[in-house]
N, C-alpha and C. Protein backbone atom coordinates (compact mmCIF):
# COMPACT_ATOMS: atom_id res chain seq x y z
N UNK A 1 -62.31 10.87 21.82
CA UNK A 1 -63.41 11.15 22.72
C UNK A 1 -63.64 12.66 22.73
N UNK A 2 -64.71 12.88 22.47
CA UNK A 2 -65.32 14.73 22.30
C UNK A 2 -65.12 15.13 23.83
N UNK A 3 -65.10 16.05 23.95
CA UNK A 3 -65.30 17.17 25.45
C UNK A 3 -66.77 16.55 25.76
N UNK A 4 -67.84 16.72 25.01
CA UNK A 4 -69.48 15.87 25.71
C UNK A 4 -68.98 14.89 26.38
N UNK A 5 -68.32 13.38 25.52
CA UNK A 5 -68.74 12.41 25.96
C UNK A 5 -67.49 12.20 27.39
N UNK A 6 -66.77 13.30 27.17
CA UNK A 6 -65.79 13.10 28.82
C UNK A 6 -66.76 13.35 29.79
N UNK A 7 -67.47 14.67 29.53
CA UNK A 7 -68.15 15.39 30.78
C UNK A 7 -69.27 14.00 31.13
N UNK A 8 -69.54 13.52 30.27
CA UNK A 8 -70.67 12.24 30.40
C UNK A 8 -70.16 11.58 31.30
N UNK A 9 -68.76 10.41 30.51
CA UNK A 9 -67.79 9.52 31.08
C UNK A 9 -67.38 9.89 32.38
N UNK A 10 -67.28 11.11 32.72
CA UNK A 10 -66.38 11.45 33.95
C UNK A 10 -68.20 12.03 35.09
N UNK A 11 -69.17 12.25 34.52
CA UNK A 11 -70.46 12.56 35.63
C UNK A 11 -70.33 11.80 37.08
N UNK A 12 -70.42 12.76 37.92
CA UNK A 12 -69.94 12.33 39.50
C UNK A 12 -68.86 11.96 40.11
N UNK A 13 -67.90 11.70 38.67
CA UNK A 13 -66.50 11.19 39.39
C UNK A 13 -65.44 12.72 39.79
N UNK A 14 -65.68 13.75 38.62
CA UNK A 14 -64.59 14.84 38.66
C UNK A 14 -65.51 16.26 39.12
N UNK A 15 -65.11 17.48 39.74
CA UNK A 15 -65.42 18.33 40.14
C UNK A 15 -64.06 19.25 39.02
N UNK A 16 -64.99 20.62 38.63
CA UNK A 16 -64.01 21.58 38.23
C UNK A 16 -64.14 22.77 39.53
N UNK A 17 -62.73 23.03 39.64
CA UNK A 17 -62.21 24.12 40.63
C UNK A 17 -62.11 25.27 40.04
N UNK A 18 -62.47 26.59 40.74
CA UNK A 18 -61.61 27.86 40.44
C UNK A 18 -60.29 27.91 39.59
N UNK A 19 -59.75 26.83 39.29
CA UNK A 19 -58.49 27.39 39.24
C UNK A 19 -58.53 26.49 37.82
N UNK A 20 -59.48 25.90 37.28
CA UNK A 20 -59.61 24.80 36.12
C UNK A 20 -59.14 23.28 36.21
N UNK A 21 -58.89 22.66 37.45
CA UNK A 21 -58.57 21.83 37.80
C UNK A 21 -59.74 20.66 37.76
N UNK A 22 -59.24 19.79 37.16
CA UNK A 22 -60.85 18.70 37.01
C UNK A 22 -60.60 17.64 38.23
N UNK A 23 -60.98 17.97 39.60
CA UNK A 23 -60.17 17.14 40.37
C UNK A 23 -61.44 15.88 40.54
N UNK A 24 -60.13 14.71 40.93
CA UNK A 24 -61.25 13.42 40.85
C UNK A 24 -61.74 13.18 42.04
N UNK A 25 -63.15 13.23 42.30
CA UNK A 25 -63.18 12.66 43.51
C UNK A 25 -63.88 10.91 43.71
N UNK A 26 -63.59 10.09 42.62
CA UNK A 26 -63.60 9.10 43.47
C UNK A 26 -62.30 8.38 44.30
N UNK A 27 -61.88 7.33 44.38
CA UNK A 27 -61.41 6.33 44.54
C UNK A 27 -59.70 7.03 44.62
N UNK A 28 -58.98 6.93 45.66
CA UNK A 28 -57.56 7.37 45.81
C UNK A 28 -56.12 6.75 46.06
N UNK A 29 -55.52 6.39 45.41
CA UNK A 29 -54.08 6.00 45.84
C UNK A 29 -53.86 6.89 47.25
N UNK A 30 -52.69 5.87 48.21
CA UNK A 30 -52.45 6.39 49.38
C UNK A 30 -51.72 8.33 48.67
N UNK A 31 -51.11 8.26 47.68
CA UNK A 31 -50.63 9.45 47.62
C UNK A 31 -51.47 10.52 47.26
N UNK A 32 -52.20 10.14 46.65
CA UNK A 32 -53.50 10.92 46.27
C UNK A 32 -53.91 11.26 44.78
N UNK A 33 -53.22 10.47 44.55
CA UNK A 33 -53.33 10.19 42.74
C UNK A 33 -54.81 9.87 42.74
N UNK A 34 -56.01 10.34 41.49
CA UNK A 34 -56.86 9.10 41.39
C UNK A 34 -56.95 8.21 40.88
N UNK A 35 -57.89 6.90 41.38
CA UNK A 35 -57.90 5.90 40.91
C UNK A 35 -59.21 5.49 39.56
N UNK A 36 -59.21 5.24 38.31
CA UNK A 36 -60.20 4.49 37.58
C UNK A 36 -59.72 3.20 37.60
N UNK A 37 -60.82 2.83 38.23
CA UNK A 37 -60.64 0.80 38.33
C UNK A 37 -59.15 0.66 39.01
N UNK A 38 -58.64 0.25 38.22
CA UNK A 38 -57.16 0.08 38.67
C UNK A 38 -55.54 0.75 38.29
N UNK A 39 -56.35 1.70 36.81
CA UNK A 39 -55.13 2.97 36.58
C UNK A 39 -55.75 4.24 37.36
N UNK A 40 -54.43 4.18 37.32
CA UNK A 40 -55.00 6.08 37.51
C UNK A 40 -55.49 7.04 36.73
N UNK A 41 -56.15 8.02 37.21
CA UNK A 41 -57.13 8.46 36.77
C UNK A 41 -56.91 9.02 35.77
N UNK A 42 -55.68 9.82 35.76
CA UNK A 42 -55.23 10.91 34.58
C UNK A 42 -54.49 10.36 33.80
N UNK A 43 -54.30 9.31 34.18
CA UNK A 43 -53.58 9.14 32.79
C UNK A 43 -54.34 7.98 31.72
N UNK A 44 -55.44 7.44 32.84
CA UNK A 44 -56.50 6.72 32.06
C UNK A 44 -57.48 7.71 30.95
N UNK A 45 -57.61 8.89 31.63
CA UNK A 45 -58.20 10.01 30.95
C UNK A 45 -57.67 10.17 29.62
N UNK A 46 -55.49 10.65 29.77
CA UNK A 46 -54.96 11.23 29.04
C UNK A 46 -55.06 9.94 27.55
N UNK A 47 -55.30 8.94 27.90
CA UNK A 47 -55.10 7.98 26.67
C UNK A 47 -56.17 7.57 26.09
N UNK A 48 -57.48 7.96 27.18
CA UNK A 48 -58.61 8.27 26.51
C UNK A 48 -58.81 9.29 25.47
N UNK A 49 -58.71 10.22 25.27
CA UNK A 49 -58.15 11.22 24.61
C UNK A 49 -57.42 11.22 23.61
N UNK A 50 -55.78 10.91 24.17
CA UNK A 50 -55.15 11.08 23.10
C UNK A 50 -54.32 9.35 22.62
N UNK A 51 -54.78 8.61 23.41
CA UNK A 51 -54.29 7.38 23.39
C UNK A 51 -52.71 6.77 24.17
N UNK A 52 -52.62 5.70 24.30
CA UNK A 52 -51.24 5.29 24.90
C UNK A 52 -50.16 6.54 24.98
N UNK A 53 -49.47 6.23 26.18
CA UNK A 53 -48.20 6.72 26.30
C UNK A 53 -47.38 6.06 25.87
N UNK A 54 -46.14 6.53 25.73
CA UNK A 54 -44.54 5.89 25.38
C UNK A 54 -44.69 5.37 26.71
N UNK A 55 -43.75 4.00 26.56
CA UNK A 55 -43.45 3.57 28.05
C UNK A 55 -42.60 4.07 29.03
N UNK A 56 -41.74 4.99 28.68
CA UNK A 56 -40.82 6.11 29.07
C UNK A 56 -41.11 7.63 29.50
N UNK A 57 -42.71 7.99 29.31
CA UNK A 57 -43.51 8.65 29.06
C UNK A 57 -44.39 8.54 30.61
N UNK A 58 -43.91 9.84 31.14
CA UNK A 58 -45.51 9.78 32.56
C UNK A 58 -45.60 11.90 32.41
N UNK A 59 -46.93 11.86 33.45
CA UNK A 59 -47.69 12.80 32.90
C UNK A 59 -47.54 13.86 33.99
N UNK A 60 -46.52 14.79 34.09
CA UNK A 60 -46.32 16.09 34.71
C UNK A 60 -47.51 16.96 35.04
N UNK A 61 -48.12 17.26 36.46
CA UNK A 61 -49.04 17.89 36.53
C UNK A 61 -48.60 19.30 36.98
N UNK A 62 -49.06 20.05 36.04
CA UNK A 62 -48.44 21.45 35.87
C UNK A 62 -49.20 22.47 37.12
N UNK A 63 -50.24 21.90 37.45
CA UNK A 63 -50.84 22.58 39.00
C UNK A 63 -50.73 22.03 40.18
N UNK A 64 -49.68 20.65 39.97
CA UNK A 64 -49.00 19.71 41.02
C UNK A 64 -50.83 19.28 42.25
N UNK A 65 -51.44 19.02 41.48
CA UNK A 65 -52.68 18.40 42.31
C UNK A 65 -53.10 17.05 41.40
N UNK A 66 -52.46 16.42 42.08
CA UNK A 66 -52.27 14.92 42.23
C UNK A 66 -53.75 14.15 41.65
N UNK A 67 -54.44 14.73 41.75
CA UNK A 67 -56.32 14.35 41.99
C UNK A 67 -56.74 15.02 40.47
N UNK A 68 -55.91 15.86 39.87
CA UNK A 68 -56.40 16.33 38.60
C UNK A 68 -56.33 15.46 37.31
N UNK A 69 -57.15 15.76 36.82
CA UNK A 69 -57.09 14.92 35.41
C UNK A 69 -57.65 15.90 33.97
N UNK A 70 -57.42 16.86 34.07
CA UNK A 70 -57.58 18.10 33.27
C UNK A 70 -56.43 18.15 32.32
N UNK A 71 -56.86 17.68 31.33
CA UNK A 71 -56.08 17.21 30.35
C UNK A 71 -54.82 19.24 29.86
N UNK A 72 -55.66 19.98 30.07
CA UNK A 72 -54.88 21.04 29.72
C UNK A 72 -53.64 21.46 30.82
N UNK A 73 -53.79 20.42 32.19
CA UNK A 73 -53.11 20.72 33.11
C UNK A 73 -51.93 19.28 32.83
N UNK A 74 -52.28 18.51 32.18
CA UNK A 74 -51.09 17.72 31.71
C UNK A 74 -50.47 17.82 31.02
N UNK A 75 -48.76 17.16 30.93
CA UNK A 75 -47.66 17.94 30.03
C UNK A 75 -46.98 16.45 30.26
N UNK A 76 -46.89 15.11 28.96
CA UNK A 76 -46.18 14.21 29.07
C UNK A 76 -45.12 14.43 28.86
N UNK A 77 -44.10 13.66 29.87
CA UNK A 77 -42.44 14.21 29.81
C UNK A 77 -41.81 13.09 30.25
N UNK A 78 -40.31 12.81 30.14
CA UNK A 78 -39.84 11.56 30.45
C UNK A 78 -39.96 11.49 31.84
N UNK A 79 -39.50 10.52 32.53
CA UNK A 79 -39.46 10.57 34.10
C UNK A 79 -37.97 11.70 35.11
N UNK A 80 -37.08 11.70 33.81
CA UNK A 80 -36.28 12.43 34.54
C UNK A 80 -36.77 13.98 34.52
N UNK A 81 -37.24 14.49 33.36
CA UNK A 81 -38.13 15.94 33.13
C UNK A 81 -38.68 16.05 34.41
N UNK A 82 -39.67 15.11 34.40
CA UNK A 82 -40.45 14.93 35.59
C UNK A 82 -39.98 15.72 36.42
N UNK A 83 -38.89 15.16 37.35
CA UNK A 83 -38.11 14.96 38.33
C UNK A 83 -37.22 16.35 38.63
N UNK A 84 -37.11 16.57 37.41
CA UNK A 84 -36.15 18.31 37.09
C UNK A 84 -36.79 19.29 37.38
N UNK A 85 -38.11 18.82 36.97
CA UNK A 85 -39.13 20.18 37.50
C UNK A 85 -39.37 20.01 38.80
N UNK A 86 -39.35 19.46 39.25
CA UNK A 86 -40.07 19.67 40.71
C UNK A 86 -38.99 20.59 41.89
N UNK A 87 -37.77 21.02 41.29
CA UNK A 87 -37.35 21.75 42.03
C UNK A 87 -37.82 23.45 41.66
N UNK A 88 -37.70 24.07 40.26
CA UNK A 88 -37.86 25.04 39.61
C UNK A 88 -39.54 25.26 39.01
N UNK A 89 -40.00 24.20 39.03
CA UNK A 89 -41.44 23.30 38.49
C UNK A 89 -42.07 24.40 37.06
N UNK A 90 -42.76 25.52 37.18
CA UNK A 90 -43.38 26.22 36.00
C UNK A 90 -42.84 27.29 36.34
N UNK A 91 -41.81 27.57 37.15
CA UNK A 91 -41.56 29.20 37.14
C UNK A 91 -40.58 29.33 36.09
N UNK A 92 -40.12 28.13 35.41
CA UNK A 92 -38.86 29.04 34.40
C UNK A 92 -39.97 29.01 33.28
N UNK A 93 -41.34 28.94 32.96
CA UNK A 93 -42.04 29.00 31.99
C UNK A 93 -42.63 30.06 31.78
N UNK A 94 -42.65 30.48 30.48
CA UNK A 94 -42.92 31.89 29.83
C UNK A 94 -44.62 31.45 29.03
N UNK A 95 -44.64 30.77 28.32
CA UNK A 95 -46.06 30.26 27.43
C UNK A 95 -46.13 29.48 28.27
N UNK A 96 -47.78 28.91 27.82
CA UNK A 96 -48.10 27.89 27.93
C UNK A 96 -48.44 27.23 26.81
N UNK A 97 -48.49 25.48 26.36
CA UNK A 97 -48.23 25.29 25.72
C UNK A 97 -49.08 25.63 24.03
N UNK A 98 -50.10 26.56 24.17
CA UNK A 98 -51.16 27.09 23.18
C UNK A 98 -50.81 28.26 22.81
N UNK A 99 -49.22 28.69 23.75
CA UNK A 99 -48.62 30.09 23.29
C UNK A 99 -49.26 31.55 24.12
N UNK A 100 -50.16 30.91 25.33
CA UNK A 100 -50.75 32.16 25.76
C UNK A 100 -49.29 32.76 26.86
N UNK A 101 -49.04 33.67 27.24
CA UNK A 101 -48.39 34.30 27.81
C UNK A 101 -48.41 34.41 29.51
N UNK A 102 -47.54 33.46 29.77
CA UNK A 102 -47.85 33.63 31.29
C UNK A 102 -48.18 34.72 32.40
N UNK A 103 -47.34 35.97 31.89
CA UNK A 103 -47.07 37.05 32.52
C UNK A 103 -48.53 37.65 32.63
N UNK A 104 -49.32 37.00 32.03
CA UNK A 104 -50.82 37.88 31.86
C UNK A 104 -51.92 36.67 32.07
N UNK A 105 -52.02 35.43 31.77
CA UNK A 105 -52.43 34.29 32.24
C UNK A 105 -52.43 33.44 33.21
N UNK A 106 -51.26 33.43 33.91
CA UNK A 106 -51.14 32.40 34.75
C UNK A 106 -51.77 32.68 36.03
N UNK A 107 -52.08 31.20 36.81
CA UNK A 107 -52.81 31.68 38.03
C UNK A 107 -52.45 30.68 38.58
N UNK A 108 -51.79 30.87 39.80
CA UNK A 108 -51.03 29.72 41.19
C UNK A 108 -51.93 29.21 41.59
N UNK A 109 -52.08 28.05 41.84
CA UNK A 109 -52.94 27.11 42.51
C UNK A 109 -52.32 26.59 43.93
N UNK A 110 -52.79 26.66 44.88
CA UNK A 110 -52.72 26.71 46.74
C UNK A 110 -51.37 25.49 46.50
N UNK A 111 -51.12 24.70 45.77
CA UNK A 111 -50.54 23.49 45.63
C UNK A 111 -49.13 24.41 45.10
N UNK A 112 -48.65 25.54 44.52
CA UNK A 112 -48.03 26.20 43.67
C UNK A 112 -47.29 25.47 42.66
N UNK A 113 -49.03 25.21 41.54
CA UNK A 113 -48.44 25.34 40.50
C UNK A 113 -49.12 26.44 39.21
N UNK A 114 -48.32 26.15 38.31
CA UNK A 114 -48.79 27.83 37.73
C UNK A 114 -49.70 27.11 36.39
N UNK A 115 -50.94 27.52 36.15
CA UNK A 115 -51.79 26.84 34.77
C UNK A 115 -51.93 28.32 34.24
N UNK A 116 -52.67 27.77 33.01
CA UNK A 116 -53.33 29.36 32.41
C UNK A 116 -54.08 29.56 32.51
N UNK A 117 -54.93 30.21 32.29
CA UNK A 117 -56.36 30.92 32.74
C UNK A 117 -56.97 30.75 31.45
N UNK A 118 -56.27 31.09 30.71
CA UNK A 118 -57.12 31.39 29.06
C UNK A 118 -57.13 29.73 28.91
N UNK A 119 -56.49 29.15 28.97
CA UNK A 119 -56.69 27.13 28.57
C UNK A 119 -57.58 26.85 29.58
N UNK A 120 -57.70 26.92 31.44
CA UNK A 120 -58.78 27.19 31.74
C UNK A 120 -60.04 27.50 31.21
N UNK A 121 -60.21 28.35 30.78
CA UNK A 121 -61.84 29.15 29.97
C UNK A 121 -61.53 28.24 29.28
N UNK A 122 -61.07 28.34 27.79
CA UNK A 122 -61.24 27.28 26.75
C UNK A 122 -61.98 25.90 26.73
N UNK A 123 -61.15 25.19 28.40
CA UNK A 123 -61.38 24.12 28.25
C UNK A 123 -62.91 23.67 28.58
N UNK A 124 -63.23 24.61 30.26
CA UNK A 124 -64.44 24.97 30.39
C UNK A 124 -65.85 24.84 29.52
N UNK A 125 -65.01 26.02 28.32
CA UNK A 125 -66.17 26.39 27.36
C UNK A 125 -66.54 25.24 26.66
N UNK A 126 -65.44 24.63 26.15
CA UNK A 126 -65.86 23.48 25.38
C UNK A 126 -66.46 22.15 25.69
N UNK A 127 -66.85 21.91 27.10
CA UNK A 127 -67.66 21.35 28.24
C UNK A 127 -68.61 21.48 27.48
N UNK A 128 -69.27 22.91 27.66
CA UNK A 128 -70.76 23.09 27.77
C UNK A 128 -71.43 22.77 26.27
């Protein structure tokens, strides 16, 4: 699926934030995950995209906003990864995963998690 036919696929359902976050606003799990039909949103997205997960396989949101489905803000990892980060979460991270440099990229999101700025723009750009 091209960057067009997401921005198409996804018209009225996702909002982009300041911070590059594609947050969903329809339909919500009590936790605040979103909902398409009956998966959730991001990871219905992420396999749109790039196809199935491993069944061992769930999708780390690196700006910890639950409602995002910004494929540059996802990072598939086992469930225990998962789980490891959420104490230390992106602060022991130096790149991001395109190699841009955190120390000069990164930007905290109110939720504190850390994305890049430059995969931000990128992803943006390739929207339009």
């Amino acid at each position: 699926m091209s960057d067009r036919e997401v921005r198409i696929a996804y018209a009225g359902h996702v909002a982009v934030d300041d911070f590059g976050c594609w947050l969903w606003e329809g339909k919500r799990t009590r936790d605040g995950y979103g909902l398409d039909g009956s998966q959730l949103a991001h990871r219905a997205h992420w396999e749109r995209v790039h196809g199935p997960l491993l069944p061992n396989v769930v999708l780390d949101h690196l700006c910890r906003r639950r409602n995002c489905i910004a494929i540059h803000h996802l990072d598939p990892v086992k469930q225990s990864e998962n789980e490891r980060r959420k104490a230390w979460r992106n602060r022991l991270r130096t790149h991001c995963r395109n190699g841009h440099d955190l120390a000069i990229y990164s930007v905290i999101t109110p939720e504190g998690g850390r994305v890049c700025r430059q995969c931000n723009r990128d992803a943006i750009a390739n929207l339009r």
